[in-house]
PDB file of N, CA and C in Angstrom:
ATOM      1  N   UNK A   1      52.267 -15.261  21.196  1.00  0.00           N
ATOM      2  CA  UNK A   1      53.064 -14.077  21.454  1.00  0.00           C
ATOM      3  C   UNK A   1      53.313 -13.952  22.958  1.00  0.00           C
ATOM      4  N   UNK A   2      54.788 -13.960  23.299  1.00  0.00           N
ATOM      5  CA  UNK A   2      54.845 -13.562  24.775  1.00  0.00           C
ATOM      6  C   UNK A   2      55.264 -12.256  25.271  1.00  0.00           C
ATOM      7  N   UNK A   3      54.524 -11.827  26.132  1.00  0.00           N
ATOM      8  CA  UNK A   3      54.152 -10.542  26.459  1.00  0.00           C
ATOM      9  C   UNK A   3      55.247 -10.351  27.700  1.00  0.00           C
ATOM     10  N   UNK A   4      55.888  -9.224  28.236  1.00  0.00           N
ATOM     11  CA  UNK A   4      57.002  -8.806  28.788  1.00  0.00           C
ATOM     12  C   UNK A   4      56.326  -8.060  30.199  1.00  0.00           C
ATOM     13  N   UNK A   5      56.048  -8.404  31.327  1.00  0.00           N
ATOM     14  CA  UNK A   5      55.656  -7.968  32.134  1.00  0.00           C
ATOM     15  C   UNK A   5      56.637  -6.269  33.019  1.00  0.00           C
ATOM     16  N   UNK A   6      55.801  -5.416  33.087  1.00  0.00           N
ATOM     17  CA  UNK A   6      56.499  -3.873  33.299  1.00  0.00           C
ATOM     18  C   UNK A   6      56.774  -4.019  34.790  1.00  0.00           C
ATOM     19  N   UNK A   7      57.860  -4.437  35.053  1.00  0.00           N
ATOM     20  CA  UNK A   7      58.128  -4.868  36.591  1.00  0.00           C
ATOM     21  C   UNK A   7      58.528  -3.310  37.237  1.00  0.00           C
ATOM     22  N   UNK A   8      59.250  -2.724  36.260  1.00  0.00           N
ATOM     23  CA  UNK A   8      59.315  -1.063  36.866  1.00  0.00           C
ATOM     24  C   UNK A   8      58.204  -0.495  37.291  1.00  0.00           C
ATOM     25  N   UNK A   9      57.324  -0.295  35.967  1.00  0.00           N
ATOM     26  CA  UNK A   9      56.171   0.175  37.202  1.00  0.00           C
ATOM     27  C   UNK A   9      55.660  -0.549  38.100  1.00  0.00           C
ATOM     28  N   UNK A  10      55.445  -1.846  38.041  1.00  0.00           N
ATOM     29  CA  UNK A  10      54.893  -2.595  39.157  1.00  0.00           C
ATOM     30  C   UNK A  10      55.709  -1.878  40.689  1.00  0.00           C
ATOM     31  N   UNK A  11      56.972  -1.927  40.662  1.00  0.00           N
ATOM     32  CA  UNK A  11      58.034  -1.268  41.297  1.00  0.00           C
ATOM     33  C   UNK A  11      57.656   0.140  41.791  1.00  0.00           C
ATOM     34  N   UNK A  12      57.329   0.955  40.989  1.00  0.00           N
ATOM     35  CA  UNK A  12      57.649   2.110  40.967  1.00  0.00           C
ATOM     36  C   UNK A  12      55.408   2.878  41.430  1.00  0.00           C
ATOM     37  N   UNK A  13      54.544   1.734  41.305  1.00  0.00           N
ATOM     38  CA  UNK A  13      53.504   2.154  42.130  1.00  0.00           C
ATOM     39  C   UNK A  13      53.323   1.566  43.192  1.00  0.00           C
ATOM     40  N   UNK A  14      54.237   0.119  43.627  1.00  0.00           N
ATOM     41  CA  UNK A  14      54.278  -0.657  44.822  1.00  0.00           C
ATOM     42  C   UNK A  14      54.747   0.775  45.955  1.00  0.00           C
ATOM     43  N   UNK A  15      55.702   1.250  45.658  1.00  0.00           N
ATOM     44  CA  UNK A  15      56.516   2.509  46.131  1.00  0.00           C
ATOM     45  C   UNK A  15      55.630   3.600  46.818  1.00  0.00           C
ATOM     46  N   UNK A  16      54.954   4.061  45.676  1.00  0.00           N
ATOM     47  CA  UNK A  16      54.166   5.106  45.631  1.00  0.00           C
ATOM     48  C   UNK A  16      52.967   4.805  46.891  1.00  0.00           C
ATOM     49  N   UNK A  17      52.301   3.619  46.595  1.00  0.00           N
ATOM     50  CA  UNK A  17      51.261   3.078  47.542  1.00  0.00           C
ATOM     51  C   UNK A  17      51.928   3.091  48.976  1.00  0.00           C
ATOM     52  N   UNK A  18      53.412   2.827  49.204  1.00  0.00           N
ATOM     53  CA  UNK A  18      53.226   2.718  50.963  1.00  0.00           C
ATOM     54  C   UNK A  18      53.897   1.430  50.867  1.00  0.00           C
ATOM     55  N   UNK A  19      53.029   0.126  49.949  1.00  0.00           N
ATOM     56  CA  UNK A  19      53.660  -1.174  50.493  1.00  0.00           C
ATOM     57  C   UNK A  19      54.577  -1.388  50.446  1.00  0.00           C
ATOM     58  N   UNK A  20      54.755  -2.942  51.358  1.00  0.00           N
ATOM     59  CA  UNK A  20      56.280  -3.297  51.323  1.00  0.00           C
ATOM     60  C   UNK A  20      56.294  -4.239  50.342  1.00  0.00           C
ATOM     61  N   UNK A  21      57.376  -5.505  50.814  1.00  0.00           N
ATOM     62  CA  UNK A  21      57.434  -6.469  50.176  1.00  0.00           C
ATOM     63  C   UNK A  21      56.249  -7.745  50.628  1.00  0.00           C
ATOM     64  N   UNK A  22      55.778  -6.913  52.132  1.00  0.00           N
ATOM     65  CA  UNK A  22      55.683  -8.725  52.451  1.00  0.00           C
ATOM     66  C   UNK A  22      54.056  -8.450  52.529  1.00  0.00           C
ATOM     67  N   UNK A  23      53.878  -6.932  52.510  1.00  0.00           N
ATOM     68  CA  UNK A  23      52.597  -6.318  51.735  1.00  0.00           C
ATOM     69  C   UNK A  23      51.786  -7.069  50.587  1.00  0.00           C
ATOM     70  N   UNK A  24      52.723  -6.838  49.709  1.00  0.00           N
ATOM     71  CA  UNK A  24      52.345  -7.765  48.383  1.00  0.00           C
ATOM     72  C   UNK A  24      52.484  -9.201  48.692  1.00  0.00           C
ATOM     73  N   UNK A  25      53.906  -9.964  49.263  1.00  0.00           N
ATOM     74  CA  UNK A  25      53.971 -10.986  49.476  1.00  0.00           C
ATOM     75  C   UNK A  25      52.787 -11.461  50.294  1.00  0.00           C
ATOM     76  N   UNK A  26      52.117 -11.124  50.737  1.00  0.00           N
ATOM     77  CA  UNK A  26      50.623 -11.742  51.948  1.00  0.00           C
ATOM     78  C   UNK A  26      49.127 -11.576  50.544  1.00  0.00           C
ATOM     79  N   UNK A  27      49.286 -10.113  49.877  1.00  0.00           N
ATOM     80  CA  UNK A  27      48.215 -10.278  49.000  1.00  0.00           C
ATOM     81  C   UNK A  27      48.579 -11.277  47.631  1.00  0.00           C
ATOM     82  N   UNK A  28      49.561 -11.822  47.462  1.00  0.00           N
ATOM     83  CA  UNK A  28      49.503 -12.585  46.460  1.00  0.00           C
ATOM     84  C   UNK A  28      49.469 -14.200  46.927  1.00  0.00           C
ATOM     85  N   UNK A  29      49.609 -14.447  48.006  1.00  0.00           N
ATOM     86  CA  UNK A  29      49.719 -15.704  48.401  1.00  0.00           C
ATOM     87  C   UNK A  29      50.713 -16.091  48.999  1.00  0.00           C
ATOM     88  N   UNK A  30      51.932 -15.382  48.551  1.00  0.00           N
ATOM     89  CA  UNK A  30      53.625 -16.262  48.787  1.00  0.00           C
ATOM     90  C   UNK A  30      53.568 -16.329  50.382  1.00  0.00           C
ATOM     91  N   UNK A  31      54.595 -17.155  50.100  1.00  0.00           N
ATOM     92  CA  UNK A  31      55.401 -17.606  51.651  1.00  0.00           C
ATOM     93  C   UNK A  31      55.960 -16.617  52.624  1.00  0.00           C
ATOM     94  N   UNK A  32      56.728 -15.951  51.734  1.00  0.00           N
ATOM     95  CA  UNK A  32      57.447 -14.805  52.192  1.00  0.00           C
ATOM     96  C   UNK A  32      57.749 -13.482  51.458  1.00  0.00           C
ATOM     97  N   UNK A  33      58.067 -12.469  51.906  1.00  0.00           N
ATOM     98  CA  UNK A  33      57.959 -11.317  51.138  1.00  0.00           C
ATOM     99  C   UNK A  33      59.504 -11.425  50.272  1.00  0.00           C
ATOM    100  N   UNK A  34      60.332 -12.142  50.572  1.00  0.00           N
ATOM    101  CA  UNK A  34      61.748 -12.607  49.256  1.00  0.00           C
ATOM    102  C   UNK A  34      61.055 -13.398  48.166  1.00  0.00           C
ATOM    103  N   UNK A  35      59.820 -13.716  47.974  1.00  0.00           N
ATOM    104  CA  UNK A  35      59.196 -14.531  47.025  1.00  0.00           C
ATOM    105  C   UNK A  35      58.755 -13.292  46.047  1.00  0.00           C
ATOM    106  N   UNK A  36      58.285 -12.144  46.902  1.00  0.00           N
ATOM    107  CA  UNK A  36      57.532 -11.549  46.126  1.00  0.00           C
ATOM    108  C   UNK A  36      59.025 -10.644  45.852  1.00  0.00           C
ATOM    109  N   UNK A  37      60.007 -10.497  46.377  1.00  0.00           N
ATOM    110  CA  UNK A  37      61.060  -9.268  45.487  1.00  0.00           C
ATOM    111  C   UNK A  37      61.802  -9.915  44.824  1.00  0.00           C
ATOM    112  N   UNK A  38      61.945 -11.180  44.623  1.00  0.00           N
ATOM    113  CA  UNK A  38      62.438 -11.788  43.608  1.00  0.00           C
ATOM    114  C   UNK A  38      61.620 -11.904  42.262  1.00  0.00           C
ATOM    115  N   UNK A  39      60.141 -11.636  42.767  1.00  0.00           N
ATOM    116  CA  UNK A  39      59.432 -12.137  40.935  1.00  0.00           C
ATOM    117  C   UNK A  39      59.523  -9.993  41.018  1.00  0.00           C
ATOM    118  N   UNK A  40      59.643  -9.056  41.607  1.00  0.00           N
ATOM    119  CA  UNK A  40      59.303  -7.534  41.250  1.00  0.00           C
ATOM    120  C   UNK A  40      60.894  -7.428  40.141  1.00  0.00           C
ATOM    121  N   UNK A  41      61.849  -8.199  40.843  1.00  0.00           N
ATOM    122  CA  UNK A  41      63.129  -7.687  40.584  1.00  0.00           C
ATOM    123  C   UNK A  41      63.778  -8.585  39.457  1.00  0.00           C
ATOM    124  N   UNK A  42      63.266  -9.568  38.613  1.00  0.00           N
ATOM    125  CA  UNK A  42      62.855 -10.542  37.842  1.00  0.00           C
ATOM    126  C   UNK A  42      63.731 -11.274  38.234  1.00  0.00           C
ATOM    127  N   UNK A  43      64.232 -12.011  38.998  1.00  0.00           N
ATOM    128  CA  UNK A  43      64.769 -13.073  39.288  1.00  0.00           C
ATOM    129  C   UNK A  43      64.049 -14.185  39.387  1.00  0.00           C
ATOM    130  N   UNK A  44      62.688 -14.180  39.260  1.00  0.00           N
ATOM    131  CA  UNK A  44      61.254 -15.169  39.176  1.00  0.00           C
ATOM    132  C   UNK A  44      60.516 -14.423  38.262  1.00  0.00           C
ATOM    133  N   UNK A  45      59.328 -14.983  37.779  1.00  0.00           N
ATOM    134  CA  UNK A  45      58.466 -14.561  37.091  1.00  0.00           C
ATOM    135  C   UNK A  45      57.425 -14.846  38.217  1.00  0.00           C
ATOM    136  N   UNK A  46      56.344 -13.511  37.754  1.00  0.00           N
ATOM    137  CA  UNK A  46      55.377 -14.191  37.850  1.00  0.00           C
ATOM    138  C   UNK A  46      54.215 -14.802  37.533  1.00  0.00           C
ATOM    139  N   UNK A  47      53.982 -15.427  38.359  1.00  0.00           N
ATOM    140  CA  UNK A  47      52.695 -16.346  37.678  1.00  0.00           C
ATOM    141  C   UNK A  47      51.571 -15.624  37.172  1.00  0.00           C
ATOM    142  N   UNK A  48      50.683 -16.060  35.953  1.00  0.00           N
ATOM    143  CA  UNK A  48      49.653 -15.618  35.304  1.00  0.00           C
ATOM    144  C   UNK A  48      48.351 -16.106  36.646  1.00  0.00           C
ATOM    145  N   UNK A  49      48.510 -16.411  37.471  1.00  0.00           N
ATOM    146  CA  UNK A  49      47.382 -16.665  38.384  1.00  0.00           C
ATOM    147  C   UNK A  49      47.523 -15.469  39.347  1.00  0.00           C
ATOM    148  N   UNK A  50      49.062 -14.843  39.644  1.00  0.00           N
ATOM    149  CA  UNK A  50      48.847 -13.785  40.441  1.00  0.00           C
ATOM    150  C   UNK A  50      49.205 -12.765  39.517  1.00  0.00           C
ATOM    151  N   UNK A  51      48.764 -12.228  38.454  1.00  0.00           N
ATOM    152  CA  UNK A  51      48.534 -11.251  38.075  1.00  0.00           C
ATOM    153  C   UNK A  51      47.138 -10.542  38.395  1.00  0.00           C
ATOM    154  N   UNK A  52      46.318 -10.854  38.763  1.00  0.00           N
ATOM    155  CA  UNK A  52      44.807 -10.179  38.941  1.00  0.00           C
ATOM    156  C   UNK A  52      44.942  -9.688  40.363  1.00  0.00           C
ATOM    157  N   UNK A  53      45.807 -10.712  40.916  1.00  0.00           N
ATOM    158  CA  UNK A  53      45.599  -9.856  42.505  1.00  0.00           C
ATOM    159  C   UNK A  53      46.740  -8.744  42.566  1.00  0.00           C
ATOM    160  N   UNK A  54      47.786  -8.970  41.646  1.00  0.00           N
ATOM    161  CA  UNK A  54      48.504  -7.451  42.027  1.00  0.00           C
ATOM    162  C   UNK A  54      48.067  -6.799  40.895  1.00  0.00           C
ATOM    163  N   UNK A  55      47.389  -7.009  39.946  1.00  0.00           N
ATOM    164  CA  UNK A  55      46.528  -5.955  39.205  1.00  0.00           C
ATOM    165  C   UNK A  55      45.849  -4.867  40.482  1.00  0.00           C
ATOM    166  N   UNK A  56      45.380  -5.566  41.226  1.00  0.00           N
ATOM    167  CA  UNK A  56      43.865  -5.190  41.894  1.00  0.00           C
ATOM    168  C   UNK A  56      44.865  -4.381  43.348  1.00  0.00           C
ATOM    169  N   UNK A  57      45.789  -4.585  43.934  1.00  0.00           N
ATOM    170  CA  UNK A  57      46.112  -4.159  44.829  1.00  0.00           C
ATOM    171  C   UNK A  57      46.932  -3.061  44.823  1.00  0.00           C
ATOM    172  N   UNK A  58      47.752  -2.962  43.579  1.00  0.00           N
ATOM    173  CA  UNK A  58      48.369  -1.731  42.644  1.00  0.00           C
ATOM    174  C   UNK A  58      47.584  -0.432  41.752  1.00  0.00           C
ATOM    175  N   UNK A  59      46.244  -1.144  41.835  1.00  0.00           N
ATOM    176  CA  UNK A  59      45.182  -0.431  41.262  1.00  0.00           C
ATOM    177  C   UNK A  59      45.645  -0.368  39.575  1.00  0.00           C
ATOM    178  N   UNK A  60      46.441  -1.156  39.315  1.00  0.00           N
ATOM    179  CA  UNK A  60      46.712  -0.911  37.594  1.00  0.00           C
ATOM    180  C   UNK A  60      45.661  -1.808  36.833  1.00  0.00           C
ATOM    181  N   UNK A  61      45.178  -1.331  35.817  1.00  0.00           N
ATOM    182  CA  UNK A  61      44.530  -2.070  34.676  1.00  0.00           C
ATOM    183  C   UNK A  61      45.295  -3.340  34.167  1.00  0.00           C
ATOM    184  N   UNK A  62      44.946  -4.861  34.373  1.00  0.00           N
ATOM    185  CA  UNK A  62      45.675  -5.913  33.887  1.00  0.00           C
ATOM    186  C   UNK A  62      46.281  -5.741  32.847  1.00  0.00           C
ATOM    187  N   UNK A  63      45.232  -5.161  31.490  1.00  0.00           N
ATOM    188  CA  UNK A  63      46.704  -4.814  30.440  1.00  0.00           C
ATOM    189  C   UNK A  63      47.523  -3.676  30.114  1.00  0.00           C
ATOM    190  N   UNK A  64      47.828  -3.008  31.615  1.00  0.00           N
ATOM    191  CA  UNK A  64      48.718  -1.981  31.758  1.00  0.00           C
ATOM    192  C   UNK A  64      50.135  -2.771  32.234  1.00  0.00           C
ATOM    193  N   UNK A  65      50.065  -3.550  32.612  1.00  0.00           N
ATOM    194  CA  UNK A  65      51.049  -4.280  33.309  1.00  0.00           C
ATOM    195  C   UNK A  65      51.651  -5.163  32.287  1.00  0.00           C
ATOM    196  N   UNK A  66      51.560  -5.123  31.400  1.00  0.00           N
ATOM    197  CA  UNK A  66      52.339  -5.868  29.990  1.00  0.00           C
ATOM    198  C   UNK A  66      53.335  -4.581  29.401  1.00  0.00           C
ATOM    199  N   UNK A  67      54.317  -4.724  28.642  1.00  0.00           N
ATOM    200  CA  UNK A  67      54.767  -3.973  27.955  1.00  0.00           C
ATOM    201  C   UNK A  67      54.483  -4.108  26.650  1.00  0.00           C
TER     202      UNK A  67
END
């Protein structure tokens, strides 16, 4: 079963918190913070390896972030 990742809220508590793009882009690993608004804005996915760290930096429960 593939599960639909809630990029709105991801969006919409990235917001709330203050961060930016390159905020997240530095806590997830990427290159650049266009890495990270391309997987928020689904033009990328993202990876099941950086789901725990923007679990953890969004403060959301990992399976809150599924739809």
């Amino acid at each position: 079963m593939k599960r639909k990742i809630n990029l709105a809220l991801i969006r919409e508590k990235r917001l709330k918190l203050g961060y930016s793009n390159e905020d997240m882009a530095n806590s997830l690993g990427l290159a650049s913070p266009d890495k990270y608004f391309r997987r928020e804005h689904g033009t990328y996915k993202f990876q099941a390896t950086e789901l725990p760290a923007l679990s953890k930096k969004l403060g959301i429960p990992l399976e809150k972030i599924f739809v």
